[in-house]
C-alpha atoms as a PDB file:
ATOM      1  CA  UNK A   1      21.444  16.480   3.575  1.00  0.00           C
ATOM      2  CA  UNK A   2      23.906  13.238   4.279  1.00  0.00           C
ATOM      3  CA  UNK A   3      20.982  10.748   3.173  1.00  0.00           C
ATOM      4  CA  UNK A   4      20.291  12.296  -0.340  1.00  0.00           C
ATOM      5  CA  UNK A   5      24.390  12.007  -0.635  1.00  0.00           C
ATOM      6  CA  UNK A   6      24.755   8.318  -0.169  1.00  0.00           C
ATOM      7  CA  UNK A   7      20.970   7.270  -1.437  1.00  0.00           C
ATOM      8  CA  UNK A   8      19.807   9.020  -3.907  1.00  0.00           C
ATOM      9  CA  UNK A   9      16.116   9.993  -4.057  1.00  0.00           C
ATOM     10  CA  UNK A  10      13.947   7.241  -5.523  1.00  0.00           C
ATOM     11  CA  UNK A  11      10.491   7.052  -7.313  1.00  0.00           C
ATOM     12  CA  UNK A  12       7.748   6.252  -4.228  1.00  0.00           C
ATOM     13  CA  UNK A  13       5.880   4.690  -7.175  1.00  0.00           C
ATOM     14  CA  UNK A  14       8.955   1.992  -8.330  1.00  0.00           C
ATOM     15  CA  UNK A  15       9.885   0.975  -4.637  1.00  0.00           C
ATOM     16  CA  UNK A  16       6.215   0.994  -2.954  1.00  0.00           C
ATOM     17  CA  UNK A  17       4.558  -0.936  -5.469  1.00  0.00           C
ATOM     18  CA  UNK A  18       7.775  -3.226  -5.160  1.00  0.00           C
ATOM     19  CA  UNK A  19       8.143  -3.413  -1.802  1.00  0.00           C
ATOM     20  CA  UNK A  20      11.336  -1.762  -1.642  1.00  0.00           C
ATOM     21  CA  UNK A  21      12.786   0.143   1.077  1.00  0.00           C
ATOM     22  CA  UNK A  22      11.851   3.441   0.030  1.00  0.00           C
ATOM     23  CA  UNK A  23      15.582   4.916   0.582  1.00  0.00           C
ATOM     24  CA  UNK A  24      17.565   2.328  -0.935  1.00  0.00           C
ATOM     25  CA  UNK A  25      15.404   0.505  -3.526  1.00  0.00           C
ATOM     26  CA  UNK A  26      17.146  -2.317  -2.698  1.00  0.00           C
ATOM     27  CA  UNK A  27      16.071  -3.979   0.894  1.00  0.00           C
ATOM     28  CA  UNK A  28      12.639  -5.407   2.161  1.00  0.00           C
ATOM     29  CA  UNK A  29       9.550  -3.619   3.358  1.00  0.00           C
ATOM     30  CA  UNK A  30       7.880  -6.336   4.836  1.00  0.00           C
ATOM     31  CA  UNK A  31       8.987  -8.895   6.865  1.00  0.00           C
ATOM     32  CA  UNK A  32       5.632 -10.787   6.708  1.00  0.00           C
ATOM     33  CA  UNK A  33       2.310 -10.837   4.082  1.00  0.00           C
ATOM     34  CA  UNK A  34       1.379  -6.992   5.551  1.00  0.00           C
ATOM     35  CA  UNK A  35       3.773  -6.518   8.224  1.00  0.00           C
ATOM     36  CA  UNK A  36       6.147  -3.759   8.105  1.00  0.00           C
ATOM     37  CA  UNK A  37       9.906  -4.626   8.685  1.00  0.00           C
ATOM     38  CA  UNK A  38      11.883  -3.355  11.952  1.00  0.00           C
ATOM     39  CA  UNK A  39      14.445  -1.957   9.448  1.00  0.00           C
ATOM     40  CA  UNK A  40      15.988  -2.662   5.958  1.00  0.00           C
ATOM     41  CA  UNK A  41      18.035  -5.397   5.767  1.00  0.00           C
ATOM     42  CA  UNK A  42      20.391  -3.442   3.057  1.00  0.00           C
ATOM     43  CA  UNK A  43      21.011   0.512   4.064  1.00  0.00           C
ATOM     44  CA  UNK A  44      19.584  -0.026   7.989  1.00  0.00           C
ATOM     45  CA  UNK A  45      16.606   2.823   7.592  1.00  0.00           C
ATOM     46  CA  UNK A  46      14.406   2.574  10.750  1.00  0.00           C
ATOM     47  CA  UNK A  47      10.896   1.854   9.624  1.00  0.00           C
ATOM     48  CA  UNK A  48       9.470   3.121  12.892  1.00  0.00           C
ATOM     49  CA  UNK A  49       8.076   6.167  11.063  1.00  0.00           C
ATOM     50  CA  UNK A  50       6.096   3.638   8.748  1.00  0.00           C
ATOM     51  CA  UNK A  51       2.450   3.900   9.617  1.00  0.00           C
ATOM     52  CA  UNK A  52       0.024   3.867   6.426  1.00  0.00           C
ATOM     53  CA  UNK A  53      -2.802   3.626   8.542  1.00  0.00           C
ATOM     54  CA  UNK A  54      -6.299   2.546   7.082  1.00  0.00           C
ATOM     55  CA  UNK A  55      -5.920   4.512   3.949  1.00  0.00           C
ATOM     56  CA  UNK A  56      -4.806   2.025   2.101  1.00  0.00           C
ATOM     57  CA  UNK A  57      -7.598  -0.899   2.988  1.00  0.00           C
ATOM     58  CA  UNK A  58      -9.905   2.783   2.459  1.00  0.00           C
ATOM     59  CA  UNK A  59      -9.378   2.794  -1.253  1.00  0.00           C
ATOM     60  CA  UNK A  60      -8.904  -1.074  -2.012  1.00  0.00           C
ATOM     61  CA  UNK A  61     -12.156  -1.196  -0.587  1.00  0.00           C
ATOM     62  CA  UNK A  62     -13.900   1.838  -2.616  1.00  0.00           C
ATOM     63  CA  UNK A  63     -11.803   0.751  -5.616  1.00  0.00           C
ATOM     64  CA  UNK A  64     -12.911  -2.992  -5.779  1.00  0.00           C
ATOM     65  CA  UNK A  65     -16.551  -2.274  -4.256  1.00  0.00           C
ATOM     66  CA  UNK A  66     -16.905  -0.364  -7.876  1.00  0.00           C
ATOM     67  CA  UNK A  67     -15.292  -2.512 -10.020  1.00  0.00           C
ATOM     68  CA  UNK A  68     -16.747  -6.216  -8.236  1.00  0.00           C
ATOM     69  CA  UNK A  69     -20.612  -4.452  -8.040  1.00  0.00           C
ATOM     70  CA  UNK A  70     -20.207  -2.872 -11.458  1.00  0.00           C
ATOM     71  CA  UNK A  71     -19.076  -6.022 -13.200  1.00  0.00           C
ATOM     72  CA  UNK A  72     -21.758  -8.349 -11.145  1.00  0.00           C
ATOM     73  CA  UNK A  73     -24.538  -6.235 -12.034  1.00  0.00           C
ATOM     74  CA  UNK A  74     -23.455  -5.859 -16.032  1.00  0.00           C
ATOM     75  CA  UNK A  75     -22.971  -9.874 -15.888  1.00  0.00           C
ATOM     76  CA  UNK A  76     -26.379 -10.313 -13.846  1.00  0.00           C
ATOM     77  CA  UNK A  77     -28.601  -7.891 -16.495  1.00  0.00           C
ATOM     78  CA  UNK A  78     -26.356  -9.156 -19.553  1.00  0.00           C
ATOM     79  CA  UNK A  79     -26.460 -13.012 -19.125  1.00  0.00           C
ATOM     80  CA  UNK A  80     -28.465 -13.726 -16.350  1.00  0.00           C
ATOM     81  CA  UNK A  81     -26.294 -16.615 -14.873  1.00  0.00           C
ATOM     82  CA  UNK A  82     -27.742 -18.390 -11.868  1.00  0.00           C
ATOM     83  CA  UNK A  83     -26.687 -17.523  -8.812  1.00  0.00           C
ATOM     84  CA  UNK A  84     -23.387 -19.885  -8.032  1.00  0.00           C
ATOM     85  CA  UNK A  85     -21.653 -18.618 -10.898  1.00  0.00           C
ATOM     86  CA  UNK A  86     -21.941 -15.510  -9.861  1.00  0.00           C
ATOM     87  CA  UNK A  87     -20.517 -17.227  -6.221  1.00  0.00           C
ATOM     88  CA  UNK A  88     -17.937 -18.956  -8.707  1.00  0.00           C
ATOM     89  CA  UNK A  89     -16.777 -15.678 -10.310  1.00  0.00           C
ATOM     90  CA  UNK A  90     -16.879 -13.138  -8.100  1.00  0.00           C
ATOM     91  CA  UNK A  91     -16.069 -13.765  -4.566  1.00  0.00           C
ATOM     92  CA  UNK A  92     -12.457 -15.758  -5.698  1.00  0.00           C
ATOM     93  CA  UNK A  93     -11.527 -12.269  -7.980  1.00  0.00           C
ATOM     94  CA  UNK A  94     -12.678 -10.274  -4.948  1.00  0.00           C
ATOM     95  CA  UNK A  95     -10.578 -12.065  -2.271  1.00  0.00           C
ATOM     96  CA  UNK A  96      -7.764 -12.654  -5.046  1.00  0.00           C
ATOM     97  CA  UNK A  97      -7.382  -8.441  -6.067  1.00  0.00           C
ATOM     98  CA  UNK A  98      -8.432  -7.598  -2.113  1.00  0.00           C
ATOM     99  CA  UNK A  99      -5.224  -9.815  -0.907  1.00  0.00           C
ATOM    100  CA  UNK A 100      -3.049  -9.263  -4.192  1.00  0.00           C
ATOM    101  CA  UNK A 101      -2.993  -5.341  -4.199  1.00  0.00           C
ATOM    102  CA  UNK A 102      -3.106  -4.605  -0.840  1.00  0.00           C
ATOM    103  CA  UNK A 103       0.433  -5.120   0.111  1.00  0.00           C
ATOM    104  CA  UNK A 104       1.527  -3.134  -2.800  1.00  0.00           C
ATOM    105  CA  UNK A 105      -0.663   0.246  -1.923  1.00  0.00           C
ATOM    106  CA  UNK A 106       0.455  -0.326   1.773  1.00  0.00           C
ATOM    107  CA  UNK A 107       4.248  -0.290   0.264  1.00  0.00           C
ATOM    108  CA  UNK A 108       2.835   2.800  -2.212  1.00  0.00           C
ATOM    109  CA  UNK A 109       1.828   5.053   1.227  1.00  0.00           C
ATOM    110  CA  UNK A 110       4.844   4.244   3.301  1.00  0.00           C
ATOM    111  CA  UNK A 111       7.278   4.920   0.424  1.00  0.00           C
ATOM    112  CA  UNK A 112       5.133   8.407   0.038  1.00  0.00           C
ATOM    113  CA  UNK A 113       5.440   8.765   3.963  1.00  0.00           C
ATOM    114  CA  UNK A 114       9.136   8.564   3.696  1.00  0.00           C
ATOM    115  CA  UNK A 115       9.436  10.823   0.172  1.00  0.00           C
ATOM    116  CA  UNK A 116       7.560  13.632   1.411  1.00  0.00           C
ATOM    117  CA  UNK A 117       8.952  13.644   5.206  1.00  0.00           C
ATOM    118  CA  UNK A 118       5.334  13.094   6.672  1.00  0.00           C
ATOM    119  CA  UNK A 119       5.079  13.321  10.379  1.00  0.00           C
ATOM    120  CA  UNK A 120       2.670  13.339  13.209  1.00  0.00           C
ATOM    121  CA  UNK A 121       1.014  16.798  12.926  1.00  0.00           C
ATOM    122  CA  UNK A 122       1.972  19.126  15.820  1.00  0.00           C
ATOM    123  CA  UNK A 123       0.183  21.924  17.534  1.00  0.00           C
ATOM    124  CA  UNK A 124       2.688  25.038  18.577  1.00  0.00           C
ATOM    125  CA  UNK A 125       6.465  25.300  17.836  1.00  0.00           C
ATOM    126  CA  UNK A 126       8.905  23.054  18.531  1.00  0.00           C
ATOM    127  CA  UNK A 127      10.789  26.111  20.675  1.00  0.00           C
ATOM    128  CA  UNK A 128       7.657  26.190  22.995  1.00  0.00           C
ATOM    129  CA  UNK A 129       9.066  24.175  25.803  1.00  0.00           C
END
């Protein structure tokens, strides 16, 4: 295939998490704090096909539900703090993660997207006109 000639394939892993075009490794994903690029500024790949969806807000939320409930609890039945510490602690880490990893696992899916060739699904062959 021409693309694999000129690009070689890259880890989704190293240029998601970077926000990386995921053909080049070199160009930007996101042309804002979430939002997706028109295009890489480096190679030219169309980001059109870019769509990660809800999944992943999905798991940021499931992840840091666990982890923020989990740690408040421990902290509430190991030191009993009053109740603005825990207001001090926890909502800051929880906004702070929520914002800081999101971008990243939004970069992660896309990169996948474009690694594994994902498409709309479609019902029938594509010789069934």
């Amino acid at each position: 295939m021409p693309d694999e000639i000129h690009h070689p394939p890259l880890s989704p892993l190293s240029t998601g998490l970077a926000g990386r075009c995921p053909r080049c490794g070199e160009g930007r994903l996101f042309s804002g704090l979430l939002t997706v690029a028109p295009s890489c500024d480096r190679c030219g790949l169309d980001y059109s096909f870019a769509d990660s969806g809800d999944g992943p807000a999905v798991l940021l939320i499931l992840v840091l539900g666990f982890v923020v409930v989990g740690g408040a609890l421990w902290v509430e039945f190991t030191f009993m703090p009053p109740i603005w510490v825990h207001a001090l602690v926890w909502i800051p880490l929880t906004l702070g993660l929520g914002i800081g990893l999101l971008k990243p696992l939004k970069g992660l899916t896309i990169a996948q997207q474009y690694a594994t060739r994902a498409a709309e699904g479609r019902l029938g062959h594509s010789d069934d006109h």
